[in-house]
N, C-alpha and C. Protein backbone atom coordinates (compact mmCIF):
# COMPACT_ATOMS: atom_id res chain seq x y z
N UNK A 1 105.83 47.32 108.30
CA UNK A 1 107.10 47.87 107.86
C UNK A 1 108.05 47.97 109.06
N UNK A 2 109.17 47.44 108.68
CA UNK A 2 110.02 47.81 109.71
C UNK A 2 110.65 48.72 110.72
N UNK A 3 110.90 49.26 111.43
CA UNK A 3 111.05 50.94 112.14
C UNK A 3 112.42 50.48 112.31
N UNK A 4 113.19 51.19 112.03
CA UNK A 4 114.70 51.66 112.79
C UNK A 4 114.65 51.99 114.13
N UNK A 5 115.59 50.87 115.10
CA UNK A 5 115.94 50.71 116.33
C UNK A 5 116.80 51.59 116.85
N UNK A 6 117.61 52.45 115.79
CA UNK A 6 118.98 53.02 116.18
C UNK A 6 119.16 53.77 114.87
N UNK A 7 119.52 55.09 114.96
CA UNK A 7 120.20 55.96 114.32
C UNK A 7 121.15 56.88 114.16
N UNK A 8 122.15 57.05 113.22
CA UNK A 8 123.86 57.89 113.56
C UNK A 8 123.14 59.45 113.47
N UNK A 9 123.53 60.18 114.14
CA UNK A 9 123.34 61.70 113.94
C UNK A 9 124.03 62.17 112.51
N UNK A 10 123.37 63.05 112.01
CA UNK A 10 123.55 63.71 110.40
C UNK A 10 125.04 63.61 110.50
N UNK A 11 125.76 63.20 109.01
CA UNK A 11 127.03 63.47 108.91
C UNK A 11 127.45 64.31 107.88
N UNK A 12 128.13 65.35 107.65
CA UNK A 12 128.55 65.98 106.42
C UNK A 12 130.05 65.65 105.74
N UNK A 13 130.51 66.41 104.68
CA UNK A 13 131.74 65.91 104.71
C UNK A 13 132.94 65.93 105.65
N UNK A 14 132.39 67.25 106.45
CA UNK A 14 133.77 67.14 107.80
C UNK A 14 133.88 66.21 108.62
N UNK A 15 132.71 66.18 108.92
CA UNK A 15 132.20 65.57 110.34
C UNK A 15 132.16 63.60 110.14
N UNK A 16 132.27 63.24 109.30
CA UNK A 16 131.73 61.57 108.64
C UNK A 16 132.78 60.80 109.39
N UNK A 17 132.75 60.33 110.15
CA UNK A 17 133.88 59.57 110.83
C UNK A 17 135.18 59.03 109.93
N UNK A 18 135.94 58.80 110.35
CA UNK A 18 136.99 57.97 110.17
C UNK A 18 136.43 56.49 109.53
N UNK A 19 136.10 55.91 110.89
CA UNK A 19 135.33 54.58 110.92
C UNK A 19 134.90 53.87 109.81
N UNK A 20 133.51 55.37 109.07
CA UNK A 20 132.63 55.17 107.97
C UNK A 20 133.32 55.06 107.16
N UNK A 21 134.14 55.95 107.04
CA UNK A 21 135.10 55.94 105.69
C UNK A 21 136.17 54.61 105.06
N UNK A 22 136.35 53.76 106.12
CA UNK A 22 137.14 52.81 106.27
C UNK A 22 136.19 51.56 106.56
N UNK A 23 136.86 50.30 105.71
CA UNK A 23 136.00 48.99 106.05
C UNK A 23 135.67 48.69 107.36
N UNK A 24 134.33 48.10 107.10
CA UNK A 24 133.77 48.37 108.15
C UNK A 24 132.40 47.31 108.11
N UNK A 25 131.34 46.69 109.14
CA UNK A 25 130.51 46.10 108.69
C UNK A 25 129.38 45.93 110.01
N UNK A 26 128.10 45.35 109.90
CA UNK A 26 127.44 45.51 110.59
C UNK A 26 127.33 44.16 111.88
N UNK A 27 126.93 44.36 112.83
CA UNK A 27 126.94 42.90 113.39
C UNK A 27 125.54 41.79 112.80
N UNK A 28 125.94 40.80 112.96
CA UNK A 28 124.81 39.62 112.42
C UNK A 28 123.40 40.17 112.73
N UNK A 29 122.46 39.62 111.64
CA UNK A 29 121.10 39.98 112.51
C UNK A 29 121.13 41.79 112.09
N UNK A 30 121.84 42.48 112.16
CA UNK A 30 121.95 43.55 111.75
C UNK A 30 121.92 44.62 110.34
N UNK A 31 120.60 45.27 110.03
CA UNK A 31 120.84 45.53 108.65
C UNK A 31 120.61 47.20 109.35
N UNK A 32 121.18 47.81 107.78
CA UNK A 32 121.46 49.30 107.76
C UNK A 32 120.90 49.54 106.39
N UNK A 33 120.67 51.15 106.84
CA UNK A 33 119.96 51.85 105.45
C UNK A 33 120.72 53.07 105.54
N UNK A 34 121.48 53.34 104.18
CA UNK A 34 122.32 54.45 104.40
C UNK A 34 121.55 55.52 103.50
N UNK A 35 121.03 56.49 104.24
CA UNK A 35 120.32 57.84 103.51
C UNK A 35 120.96 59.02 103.37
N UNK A 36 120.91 59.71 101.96
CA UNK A 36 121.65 61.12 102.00
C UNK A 36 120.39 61.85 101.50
N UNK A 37 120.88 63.27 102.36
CA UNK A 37 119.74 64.12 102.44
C UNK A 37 120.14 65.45 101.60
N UNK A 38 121.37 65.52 101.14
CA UNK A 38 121.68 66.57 100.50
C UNK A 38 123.36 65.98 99.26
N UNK A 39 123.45 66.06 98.56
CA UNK A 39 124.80 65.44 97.74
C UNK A 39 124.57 63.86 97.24
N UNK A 40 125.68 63.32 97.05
CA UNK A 40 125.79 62.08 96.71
C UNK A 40 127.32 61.64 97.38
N UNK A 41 126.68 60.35 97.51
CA UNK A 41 128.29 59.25 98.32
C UNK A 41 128.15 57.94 98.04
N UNK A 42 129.25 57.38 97.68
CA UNK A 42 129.08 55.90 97.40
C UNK A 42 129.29 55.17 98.19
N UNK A 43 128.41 53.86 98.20
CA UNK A 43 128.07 53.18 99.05
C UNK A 43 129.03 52.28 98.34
N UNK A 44 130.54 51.67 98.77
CA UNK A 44 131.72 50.50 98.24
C UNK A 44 131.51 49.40 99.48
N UNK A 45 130.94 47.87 98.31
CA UNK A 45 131.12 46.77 99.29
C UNK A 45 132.09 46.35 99.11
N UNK A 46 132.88 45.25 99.42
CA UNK A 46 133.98 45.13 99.45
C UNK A 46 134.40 43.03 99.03
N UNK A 47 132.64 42.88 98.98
CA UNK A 47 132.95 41.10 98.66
C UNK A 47 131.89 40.83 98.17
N UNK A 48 131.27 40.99 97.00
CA UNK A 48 132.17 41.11 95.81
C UNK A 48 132.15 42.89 95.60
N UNK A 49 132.82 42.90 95.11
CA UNK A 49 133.56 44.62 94.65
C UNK A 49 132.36 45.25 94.34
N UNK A 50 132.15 46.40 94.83
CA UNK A 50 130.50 47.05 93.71
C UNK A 50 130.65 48.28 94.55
N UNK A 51 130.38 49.36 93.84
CA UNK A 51 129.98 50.58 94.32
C UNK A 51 128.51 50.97 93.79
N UNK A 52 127.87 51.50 95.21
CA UNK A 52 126.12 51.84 94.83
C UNK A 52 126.15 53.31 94.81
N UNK A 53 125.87 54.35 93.88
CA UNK A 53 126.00 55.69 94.38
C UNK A 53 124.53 55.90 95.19
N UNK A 54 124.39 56.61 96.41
CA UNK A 54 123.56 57.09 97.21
C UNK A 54 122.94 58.68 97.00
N UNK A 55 122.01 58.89 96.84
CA UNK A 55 121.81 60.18 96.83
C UNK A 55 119.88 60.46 97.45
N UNK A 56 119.75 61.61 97.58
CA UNK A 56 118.49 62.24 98.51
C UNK A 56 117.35 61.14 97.75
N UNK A 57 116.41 60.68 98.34
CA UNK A 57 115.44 59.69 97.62
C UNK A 57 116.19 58.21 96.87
N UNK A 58 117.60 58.10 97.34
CA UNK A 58 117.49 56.69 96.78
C UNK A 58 118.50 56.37 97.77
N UNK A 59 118.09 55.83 98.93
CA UNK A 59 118.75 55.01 100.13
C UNK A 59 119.09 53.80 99.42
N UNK A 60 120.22 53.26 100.39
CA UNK A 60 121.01 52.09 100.15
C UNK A 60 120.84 51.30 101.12
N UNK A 61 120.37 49.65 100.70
CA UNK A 61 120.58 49.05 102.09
C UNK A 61 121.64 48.40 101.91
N UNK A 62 121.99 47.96 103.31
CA UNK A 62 123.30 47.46 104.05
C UNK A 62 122.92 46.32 104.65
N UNK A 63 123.22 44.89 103.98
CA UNK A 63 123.16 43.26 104.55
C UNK A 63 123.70 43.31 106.29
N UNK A 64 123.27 42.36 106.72
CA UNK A 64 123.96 42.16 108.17
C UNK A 64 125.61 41.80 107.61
N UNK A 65 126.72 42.62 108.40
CA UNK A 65 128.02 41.77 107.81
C UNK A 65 128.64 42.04 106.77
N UNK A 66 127.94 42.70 106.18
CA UNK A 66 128.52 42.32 104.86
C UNK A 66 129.58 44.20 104.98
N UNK A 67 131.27 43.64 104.61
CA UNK A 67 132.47 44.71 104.52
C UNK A 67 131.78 46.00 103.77
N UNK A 68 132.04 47.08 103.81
CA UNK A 68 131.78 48.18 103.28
C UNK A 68 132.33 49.39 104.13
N UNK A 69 132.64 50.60 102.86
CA UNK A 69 132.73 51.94 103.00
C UNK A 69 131.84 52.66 102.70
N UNK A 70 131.83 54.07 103.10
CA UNK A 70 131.79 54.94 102.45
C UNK A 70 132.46 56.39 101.31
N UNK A 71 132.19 56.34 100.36
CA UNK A 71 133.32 57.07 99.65
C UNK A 71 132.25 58.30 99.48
N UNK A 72 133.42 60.10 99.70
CA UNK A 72 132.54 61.24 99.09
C UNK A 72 133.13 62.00 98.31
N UNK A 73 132.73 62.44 97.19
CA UNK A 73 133.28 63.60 96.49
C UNK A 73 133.24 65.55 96.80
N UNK A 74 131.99 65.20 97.35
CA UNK A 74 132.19 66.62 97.47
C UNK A 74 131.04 66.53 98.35
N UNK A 75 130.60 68.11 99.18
CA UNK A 75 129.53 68.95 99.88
C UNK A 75 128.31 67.36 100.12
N UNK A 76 127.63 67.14 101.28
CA UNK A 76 126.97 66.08 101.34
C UNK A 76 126.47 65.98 102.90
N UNK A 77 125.24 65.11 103.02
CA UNK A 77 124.35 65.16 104.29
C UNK A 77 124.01 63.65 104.66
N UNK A 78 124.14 62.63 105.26
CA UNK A 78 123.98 61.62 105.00
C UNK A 78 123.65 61.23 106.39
N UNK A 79 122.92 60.02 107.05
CA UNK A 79 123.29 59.01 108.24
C UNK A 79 122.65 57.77 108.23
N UNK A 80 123.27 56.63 108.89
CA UNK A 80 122.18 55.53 108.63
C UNK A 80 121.71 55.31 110.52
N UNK A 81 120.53 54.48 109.22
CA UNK A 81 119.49 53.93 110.41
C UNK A 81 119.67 52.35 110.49
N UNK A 82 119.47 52.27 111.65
CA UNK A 82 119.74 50.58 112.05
C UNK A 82 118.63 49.40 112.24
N UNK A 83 118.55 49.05 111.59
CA UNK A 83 117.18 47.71 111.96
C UNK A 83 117.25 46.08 112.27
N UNK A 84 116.20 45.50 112.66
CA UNK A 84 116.75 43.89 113.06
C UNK A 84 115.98 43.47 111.80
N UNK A 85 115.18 43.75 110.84
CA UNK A 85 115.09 43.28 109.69
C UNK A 85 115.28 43.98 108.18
N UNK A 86 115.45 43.43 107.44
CA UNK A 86 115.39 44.39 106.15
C UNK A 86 114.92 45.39 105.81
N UNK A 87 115.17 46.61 105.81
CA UNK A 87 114.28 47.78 105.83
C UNK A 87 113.67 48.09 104.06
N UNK A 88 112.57 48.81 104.61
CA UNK A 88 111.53 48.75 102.96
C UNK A 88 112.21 50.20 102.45
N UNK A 89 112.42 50.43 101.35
CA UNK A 89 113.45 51.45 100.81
C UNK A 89 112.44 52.64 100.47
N UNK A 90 111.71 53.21 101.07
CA UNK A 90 110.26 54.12 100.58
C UNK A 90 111.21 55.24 100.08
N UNK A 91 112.35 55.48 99.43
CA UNK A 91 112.40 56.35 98.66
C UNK A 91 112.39 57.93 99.10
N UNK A 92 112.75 57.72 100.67
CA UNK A 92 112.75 59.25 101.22
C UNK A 92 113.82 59.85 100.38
């Protein structure tokens, strides 16, 4: 199984960057797993159009490259982890 090389420190709704919030994408070779640990946030790609909602036990992965946001509605705990291959989605 794959291990995450790199990880963002917890984000809530104050704190979630700018960045995240705004298109945005990973470098080549590069995949992401976006986990929330408390709330829900949508995971918006941007080619082709699709929103994934994210919530505690159902991580989202993130293609190398591929455009995306993050969108939140309310109260929420989230950060991703970074890997050089596809990460296995165990449902934390």
């Amino acid at each position: 199984m794959a291990e995450p090389y790199r990880s963002t420190p917890e984000f809530d709704t104050g704190s979630l960057p700018e960045a995240i919030r705004n298109a945005h994408s990973t470098k080549e070779g590069v995949w992401g797993l976006l986990v929330v640990s408390e709330g829900e946030v949508r995971l918006v790609f941007h080619e082709p159009r699709r929103a994934v909602p994210v919530s505690p036990g159902n991580p989202a992965t993130i293609p190398p490259q591929a455009v995306h946001h993050v969108e939140t509605d309310g109260p929420m705990k989230m950060h991703v982890e970074f890997y050089r291959a596809e990460p296995v989605k165990d449902g934390r």
